[in-house]
Structures are given as C-alpha cells and as structure tokens.
PDB file of N, CA and C in Angstrom:
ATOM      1  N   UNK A   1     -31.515  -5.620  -8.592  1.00  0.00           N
ATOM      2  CA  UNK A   1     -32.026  -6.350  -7.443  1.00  0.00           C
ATOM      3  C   UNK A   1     -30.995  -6.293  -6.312  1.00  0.00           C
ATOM      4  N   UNK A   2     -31.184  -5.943  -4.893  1.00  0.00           N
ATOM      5  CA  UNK A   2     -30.702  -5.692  -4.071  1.00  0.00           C
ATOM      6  C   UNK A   2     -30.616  -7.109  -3.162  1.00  0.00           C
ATOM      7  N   UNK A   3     -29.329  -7.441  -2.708  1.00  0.00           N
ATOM      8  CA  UNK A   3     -28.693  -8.604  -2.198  1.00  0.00           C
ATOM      9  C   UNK A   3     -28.751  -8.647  -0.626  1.00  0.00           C
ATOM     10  N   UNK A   4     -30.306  -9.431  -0.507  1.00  0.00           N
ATOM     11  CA  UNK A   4     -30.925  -8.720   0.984  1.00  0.00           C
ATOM     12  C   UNK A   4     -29.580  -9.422   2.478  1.00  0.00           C
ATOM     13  N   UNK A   5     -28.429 -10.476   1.654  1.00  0.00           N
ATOM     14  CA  UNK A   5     -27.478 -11.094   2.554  1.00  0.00           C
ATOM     15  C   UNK A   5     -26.329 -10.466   2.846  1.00  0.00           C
ATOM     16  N   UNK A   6     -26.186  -9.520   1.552  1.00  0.00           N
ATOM     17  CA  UNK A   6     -24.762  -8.417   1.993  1.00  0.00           C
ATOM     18  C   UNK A   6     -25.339  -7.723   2.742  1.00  0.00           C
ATOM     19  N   UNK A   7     -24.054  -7.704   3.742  1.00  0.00           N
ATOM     20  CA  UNK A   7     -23.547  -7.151   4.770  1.00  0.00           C
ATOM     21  C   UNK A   7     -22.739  -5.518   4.293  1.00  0.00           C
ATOM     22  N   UNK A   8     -23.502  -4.413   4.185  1.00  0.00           N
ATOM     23  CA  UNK A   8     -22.668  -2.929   3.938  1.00  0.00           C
ATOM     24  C   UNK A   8     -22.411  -2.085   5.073  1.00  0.00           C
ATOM     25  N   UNK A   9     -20.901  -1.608   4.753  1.00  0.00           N
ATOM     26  CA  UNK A   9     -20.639  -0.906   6.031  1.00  0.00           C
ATOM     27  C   UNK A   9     -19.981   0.558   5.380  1.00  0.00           C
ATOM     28  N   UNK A  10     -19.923   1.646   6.461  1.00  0.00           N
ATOM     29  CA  UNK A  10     -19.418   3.039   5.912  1.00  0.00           C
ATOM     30  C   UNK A  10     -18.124   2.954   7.085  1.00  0.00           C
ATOM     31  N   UNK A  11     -17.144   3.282   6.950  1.00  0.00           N
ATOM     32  CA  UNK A  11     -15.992   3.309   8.194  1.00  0.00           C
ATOM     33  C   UNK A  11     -15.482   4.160   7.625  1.00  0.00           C
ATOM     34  N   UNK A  12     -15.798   5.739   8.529  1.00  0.00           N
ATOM     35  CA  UNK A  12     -15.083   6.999   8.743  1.00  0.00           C
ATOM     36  C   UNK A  12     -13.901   6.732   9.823  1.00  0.00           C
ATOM     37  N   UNK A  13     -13.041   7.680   9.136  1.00  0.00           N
ATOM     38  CA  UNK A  13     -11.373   7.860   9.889  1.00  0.00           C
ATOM     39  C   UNK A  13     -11.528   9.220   9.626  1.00  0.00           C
ATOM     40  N   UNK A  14     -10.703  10.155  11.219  1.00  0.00           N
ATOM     41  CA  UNK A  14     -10.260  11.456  10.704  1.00  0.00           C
ATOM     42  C   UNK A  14      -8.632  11.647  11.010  1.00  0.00           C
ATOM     43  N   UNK A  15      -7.899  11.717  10.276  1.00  0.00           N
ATOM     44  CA  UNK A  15      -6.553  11.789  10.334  1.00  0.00           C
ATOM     45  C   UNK A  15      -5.993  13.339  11.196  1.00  0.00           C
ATOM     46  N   UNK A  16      -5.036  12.623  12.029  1.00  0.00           N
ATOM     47  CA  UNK A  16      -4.050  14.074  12.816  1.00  0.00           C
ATOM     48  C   UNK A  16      -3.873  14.986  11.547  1.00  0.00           C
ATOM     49  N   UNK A  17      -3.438  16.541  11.491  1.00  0.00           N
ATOM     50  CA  UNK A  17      -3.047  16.942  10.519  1.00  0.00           C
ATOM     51  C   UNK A  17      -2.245  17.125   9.985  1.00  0.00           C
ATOM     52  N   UNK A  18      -1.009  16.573  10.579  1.00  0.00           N
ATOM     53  CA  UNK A  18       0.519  15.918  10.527  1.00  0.00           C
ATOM     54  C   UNK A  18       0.357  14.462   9.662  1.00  0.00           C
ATOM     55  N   UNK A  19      -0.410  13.428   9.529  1.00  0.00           N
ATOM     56  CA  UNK A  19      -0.439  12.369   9.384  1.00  0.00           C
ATOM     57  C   UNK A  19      -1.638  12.155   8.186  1.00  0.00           C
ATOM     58  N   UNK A  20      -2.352  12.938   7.510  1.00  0.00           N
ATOM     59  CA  UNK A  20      -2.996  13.205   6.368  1.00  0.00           C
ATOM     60  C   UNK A  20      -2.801  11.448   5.213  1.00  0.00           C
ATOM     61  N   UNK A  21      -1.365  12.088   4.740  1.00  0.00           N
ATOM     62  CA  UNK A  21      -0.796  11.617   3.514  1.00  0.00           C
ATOM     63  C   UNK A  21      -0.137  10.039   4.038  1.00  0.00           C
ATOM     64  N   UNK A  22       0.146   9.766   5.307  1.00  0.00           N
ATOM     65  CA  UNK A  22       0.201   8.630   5.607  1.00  0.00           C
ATOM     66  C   UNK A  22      -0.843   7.770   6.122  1.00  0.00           C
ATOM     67  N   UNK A  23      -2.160   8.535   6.436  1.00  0.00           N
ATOM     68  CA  UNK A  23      -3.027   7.511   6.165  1.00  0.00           C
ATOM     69  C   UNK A  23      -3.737   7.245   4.912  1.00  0.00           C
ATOM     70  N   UNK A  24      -3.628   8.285   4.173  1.00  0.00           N
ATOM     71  CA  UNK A  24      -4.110   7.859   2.692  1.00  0.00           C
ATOM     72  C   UNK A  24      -3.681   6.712   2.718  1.00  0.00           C
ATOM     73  N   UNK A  25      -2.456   6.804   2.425  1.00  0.00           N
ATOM     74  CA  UNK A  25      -1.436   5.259   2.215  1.00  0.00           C
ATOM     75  C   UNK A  25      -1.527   4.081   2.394  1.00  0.00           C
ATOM     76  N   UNK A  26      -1.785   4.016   3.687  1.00  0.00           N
ATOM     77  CA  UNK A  26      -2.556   2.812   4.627  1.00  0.00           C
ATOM     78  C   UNK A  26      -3.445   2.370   4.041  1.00  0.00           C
ATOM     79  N   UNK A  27      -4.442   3.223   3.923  1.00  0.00           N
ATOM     80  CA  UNK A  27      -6.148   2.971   3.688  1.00  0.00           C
ATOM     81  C   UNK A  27      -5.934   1.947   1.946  1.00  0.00           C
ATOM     82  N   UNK A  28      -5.194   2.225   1.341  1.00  0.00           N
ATOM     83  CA  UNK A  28      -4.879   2.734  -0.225  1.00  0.00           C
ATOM     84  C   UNK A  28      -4.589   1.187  -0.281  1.00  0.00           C
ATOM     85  N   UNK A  29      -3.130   0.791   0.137  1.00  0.00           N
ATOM     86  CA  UNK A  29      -2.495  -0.546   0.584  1.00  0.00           C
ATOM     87  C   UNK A  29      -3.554  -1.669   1.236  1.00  0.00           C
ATOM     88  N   UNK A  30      -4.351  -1.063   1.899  1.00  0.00           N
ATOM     89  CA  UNK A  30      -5.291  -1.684   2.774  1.00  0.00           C
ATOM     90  C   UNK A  30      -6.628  -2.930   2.005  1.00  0.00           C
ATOM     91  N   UNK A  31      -7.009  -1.898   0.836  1.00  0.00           N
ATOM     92  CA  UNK A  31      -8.272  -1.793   0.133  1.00  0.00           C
ATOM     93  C   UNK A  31      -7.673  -2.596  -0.982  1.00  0.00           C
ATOM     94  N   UNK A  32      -6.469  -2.545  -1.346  1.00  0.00           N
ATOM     95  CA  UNK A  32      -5.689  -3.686  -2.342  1.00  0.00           C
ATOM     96  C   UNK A  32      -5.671  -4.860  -1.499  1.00  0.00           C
ATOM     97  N   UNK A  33      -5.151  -5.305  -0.717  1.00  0.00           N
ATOM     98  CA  UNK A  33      -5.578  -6.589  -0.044  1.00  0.00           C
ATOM     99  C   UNK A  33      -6.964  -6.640   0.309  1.00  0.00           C
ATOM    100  N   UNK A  34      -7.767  -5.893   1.013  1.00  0.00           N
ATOM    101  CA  UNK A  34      -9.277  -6.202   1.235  1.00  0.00           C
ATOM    102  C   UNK A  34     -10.173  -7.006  -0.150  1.00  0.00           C
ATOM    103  N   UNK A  35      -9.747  -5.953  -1.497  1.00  0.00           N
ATOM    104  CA  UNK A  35     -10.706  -6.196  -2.755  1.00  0.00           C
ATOM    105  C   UNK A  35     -10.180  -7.679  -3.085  1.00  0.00           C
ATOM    106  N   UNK A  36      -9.093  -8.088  -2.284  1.00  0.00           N
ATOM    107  CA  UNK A  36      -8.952  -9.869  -2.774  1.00  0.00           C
ATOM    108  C   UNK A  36      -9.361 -10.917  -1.576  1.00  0.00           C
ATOM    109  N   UNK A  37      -9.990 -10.454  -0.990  1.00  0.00           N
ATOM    110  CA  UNK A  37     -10.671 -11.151  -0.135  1.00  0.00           C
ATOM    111  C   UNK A  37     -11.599 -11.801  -0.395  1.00  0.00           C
ATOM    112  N   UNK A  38     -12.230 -13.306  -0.399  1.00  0.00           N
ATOM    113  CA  UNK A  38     -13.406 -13.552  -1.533  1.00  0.00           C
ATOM    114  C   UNK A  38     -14.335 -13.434  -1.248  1.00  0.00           C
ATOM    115  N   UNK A  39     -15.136 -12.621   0.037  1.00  0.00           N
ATOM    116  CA  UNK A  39     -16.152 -12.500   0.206  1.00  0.00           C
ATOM    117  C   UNK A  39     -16.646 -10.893   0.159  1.00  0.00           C
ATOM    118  N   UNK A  40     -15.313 -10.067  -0.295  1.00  0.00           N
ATOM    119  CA  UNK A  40     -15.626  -8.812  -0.906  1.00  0.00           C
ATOM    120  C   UNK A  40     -16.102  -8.477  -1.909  1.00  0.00           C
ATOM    121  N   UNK A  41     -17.172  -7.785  -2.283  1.00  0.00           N
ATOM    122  CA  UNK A  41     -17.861  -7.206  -3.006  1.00  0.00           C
ATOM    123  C   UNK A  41     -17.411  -5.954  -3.550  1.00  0.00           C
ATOM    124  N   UNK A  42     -16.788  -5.194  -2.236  1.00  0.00           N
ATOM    125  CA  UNK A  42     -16.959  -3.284  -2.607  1.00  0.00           C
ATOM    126  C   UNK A  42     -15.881  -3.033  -1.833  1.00  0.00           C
ATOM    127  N   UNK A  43     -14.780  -2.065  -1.923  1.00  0.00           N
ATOM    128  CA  UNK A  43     -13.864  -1.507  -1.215  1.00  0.00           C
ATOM    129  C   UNK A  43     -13.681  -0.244  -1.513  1.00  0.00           C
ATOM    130  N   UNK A  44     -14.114   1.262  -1.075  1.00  0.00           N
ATOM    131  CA  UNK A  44     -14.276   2.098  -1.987  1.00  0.00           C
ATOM    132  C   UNK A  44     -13.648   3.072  -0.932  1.00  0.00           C
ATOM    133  N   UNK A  45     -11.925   3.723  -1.076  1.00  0.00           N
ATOM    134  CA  UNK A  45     -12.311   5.004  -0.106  1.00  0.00           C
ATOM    135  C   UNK A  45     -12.104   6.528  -0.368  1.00  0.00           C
ATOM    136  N   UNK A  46     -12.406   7.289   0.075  1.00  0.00           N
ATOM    137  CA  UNK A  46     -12.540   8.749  -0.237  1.00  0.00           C
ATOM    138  C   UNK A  46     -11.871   9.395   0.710  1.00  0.00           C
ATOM    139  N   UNK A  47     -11.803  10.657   0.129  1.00  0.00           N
ATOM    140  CA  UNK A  47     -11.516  11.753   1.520  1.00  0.00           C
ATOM    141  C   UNK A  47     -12.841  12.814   0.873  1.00  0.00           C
ATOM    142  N   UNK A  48     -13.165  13.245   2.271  1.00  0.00           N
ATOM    143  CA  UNK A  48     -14.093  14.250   2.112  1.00  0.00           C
ATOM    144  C   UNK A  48     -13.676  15.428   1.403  1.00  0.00           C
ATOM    145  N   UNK A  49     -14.926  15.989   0.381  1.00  0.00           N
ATOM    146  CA  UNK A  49     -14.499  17.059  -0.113  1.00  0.00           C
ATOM    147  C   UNK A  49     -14.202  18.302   0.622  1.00  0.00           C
ATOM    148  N   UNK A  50     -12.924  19.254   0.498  1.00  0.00           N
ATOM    149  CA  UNK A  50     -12.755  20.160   1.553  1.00  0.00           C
ATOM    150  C   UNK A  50     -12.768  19.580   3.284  1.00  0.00           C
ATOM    151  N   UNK A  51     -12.388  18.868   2.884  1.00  0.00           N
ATOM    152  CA  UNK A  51     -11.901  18.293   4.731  1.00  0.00           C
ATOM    153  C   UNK A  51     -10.764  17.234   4.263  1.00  0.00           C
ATOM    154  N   UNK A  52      -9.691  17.312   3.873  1.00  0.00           N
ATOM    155  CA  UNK A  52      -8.563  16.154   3.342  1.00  0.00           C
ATOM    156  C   UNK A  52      -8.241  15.631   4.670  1.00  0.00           C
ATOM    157  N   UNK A  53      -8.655  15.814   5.814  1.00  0.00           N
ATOM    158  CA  UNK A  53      -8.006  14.676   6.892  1.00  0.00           C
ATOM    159  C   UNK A  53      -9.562  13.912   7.041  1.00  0.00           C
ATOM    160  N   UNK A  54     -10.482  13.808   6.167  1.00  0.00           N
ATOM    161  CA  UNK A  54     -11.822  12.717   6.909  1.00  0.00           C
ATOM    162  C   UNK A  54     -11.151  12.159   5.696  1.00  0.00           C
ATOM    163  N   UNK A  55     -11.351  10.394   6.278  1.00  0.00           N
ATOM    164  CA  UNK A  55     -11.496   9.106   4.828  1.00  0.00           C
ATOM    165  C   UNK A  55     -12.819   8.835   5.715  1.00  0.00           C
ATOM    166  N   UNK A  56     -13.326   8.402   4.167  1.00  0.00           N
ATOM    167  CA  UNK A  56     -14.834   7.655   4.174  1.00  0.00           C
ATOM    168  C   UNK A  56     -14.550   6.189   3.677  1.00  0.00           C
ATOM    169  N   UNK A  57     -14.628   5.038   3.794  1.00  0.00           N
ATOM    170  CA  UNK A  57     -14.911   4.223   3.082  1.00  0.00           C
ATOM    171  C   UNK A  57     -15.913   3.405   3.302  1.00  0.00           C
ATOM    172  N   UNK A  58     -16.046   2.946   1.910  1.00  0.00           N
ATOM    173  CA  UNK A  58     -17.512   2.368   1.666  1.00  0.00           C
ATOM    174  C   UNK A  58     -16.879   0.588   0.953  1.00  0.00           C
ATOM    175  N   UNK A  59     -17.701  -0.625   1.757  1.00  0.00           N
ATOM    176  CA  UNK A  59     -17.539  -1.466   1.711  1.00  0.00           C
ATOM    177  C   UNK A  59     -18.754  -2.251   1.761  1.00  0.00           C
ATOM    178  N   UNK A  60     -18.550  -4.197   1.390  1.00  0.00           N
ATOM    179  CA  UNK A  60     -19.305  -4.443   1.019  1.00  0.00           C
ATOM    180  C   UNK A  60     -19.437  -6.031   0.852  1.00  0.00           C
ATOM    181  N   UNK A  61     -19.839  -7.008   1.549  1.00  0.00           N
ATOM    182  CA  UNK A  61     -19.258  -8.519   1.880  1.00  0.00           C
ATOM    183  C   UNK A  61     -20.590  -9.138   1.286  1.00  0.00           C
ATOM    184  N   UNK A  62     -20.250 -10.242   0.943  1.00  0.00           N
ATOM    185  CA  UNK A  62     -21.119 -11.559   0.577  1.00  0.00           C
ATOM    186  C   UNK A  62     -22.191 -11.576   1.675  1.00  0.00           C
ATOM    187  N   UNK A  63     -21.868 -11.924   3.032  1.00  0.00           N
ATOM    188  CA  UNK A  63     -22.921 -11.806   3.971  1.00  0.00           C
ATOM    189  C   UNK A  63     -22.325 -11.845   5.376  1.00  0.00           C
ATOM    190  N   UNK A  64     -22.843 -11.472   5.994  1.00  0.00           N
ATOM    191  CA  UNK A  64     -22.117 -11.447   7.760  1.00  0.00           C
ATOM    192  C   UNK A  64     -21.179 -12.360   7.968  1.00  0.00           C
ATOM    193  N   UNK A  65     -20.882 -13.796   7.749  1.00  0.00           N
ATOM    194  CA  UNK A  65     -19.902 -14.028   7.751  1.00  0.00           C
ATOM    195  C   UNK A  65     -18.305 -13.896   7.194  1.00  0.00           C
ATOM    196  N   UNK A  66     -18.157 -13.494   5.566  1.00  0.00           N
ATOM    197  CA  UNK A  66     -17.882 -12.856   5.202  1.00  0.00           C
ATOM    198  C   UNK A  66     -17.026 -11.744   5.850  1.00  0.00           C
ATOM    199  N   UNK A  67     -18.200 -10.780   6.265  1.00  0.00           N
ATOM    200  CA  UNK A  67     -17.946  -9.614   7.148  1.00  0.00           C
ATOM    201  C   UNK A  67     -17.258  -9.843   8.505  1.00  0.00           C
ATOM    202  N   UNK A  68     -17.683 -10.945   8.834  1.00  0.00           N
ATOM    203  CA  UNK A  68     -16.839 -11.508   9.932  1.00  0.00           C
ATOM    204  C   UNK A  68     -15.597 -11.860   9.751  1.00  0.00           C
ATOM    205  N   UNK A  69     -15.289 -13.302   8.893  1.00  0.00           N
ATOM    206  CA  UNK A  69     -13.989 -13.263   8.332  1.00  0.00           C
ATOM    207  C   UNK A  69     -12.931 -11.912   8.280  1.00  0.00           C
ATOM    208  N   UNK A  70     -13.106 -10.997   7.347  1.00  0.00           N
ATOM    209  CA  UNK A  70     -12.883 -10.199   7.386  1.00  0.00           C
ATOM    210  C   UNK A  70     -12.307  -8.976   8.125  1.00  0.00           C
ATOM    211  N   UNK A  71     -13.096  -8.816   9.466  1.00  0.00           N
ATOM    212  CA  UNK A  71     -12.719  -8.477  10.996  1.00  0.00           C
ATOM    213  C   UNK A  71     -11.865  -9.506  11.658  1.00  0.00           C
ATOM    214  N   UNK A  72     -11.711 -10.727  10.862  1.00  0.00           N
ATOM    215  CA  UNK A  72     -10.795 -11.025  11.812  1.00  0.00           C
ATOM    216  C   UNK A  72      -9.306 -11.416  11.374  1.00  0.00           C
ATOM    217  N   UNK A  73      -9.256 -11.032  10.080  1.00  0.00           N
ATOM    218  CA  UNK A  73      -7.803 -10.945   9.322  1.00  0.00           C
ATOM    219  C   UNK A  73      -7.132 -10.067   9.792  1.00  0.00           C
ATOM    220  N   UNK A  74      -5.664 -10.722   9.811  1.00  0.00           N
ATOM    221  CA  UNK A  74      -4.540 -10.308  10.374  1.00  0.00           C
ATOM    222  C   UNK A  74      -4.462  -9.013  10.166  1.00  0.00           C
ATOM    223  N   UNK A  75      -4.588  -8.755   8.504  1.00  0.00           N
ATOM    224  CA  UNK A  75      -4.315  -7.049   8.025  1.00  0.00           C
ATOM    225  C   UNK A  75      -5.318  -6.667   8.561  1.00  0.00           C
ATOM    226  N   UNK A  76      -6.386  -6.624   8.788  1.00  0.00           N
ATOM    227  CA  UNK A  76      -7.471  -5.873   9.696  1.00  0.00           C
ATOM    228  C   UNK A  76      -6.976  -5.365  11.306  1.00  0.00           C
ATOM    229  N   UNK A  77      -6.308  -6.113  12.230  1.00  0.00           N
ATOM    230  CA  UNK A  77      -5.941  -5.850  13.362  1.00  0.00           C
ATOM    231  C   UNK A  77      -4.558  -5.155  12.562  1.00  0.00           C
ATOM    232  N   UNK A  78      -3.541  -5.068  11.868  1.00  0.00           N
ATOM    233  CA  UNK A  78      -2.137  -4.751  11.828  1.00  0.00           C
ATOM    234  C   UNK A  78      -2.689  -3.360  11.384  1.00  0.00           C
ATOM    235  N   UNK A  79      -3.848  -2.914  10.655  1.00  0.00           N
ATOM    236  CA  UNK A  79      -4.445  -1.298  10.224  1.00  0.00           C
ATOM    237  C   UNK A  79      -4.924  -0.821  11.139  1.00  0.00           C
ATOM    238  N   UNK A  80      -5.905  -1.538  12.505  1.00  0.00           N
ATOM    239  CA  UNK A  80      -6.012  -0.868  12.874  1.00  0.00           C
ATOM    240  C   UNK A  80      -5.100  -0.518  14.022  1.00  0.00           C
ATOM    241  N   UNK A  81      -3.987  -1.018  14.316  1.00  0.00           N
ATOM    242  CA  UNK A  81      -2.876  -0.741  14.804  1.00  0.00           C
ATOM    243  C   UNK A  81      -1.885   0.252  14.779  1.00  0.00           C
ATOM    244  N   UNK A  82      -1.604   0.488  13.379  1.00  0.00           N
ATOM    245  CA  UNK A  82      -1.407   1.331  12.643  1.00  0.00           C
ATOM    246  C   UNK A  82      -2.337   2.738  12.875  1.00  0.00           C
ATOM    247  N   UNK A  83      -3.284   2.330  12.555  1.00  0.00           N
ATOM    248  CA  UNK A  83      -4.338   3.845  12.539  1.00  0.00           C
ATOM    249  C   UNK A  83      -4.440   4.326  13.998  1.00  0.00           C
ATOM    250  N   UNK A  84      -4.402   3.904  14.921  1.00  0.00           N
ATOM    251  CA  UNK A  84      -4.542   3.990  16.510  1.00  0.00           C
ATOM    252  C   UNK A  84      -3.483   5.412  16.971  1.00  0.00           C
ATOM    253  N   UNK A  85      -2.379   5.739  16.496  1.00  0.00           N
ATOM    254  CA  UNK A  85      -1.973   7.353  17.087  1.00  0.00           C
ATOM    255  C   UNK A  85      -2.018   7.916  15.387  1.00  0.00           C
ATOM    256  N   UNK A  86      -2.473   7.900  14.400  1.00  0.00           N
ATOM    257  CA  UNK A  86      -2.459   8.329  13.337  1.00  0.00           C
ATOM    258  C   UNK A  86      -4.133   8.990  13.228  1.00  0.00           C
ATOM    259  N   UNK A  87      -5.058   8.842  13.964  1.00  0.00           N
ATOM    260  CA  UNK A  87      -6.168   9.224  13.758  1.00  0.00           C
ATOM    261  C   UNK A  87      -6.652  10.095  15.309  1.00  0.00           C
ATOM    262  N   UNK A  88      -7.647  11.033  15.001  1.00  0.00           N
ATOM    263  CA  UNK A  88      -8.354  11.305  16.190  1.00  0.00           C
ATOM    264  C   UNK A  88      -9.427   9.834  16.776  1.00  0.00           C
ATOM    265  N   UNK A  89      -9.983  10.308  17.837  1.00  0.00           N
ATOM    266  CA  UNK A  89     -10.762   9.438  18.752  1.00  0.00           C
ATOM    267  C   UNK A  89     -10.051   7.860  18.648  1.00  0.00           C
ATOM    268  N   UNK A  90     -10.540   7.181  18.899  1.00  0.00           N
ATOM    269  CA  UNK A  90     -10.570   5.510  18.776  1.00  0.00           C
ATOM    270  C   UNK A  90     -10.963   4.883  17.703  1.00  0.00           C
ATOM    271  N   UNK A  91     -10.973   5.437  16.755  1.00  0.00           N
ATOM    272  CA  UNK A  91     -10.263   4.595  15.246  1.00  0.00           C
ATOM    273  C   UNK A  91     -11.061   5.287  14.021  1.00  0.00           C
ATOM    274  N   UNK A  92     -11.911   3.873  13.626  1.00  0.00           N
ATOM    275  CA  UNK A  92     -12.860   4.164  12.963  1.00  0.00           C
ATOM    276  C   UNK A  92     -14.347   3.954  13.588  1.00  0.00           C
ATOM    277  N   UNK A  93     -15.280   4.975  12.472  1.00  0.00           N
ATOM    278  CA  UNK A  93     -16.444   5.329  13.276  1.00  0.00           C
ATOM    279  C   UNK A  93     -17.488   3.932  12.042  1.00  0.00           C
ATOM    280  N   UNK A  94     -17.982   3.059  12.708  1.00  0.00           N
ATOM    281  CA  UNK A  94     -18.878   2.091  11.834  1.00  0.00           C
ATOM    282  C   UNK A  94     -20.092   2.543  11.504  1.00  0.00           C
ATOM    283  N   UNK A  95     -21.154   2.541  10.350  1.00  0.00           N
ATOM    284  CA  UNK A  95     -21.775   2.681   9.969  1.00  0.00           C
ATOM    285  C   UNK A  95     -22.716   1.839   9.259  1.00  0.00           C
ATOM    286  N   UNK A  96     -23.458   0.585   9.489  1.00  0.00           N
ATOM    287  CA  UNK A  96     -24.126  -0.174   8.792  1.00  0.00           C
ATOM    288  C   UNK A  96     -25.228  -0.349   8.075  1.00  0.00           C
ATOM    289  N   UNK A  97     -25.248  -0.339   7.151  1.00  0.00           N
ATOM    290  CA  UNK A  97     -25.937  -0.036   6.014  1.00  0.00           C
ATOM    291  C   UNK A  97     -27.201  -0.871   5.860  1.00  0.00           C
ATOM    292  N   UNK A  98     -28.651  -1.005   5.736  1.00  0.00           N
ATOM    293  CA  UNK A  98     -29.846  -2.000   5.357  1.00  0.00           C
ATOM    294  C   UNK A  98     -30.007  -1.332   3.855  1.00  0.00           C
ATOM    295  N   UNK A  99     -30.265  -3.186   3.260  1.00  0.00           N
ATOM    296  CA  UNK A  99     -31.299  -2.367   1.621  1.00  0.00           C
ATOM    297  C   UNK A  99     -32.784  -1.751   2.229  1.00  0.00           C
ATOM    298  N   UNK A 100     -33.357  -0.959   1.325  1.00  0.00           N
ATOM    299  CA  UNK A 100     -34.413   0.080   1.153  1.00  0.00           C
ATOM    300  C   UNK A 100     -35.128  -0.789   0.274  1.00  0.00           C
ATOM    301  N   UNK A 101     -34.651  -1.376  -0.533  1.00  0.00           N
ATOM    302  CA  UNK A 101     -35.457  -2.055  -1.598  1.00  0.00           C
ATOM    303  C   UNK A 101     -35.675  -3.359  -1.763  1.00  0.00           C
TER     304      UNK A 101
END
C-alpha cells in the first residue's frame, strides 16, 4: 500500500571531473545524517552507470512537512554550500515524485 502523504523526491548532481570522488564523499556523509532524521523514510544515492560524475539520489519523508524540516537543516544549506563550485549548473536538479497507485 502506497503512502498517499510521503513526500518523494529524485535530486540529480553532476560533478566537475576533477571533483568526482569528493562529491561521492559529501553525498555519502550527507545520507548518514539525513537517514537519522525522523521524518526520513529513504536516502538512497547512486552514480550513474557509465557516467561516474552524475549522483542520483532517491529520497523519501513522512510528509511535506517533514520534507520541509528537512530543507531547512543546517546540514542541508552547509551541502549545498559545499556542492556549489564542486558541481556543474546550480546544484541539484529536483524531481518530485506522485504515487500511481
């Protein structure tokens, strides 16, 4: 049964190609504090297959507030601070997710 109040999001990063292995890092460090957040559900991130500078991650909150909270934790602004000359364009790309079912 699908949890019609979570809030799912996809947040693509594409890393400089100098800076690869230090944003793994980030993201890595990041997703260990996020998954103790108590309105997290899902913290999941990847790098694309055959493209090692895209991260994908896949996330996943109790419900918009939650998701809100969340955006507004300290480590949330200090990453994306961090990620700001470590990535192409202006950060991460958001993606929000509806259930189907």
């Amino acid at each position: 049964m699908t949890d019609i109040n979570a809030k799912a999001v996809i947040a693509e990063v594409t890393a400089l190609p100098e800076t690869v292995e230090k944003v793994r890092g980030l993201l890595c460090d990041y997703g260990r504090i996020v998954r103790q957040e108590p309105g997290n559900r899902a913290f999941a991130c990847r790098q694309v297959d055959g493209r090692p500078d895209k991260f994908v991650v896949y996330e996943v909150y109790a419900d918009q507030a939650a998701f809100e909270t969340h955006l507004s934790a300290p480590e949330n602004a200090r990453l994306n601070a961090k990620l700001g000359t470590l990535v192409q364009g202006a950060g991460s790309v958001l993606t929000f997710l509806i259930p189907v079912e």
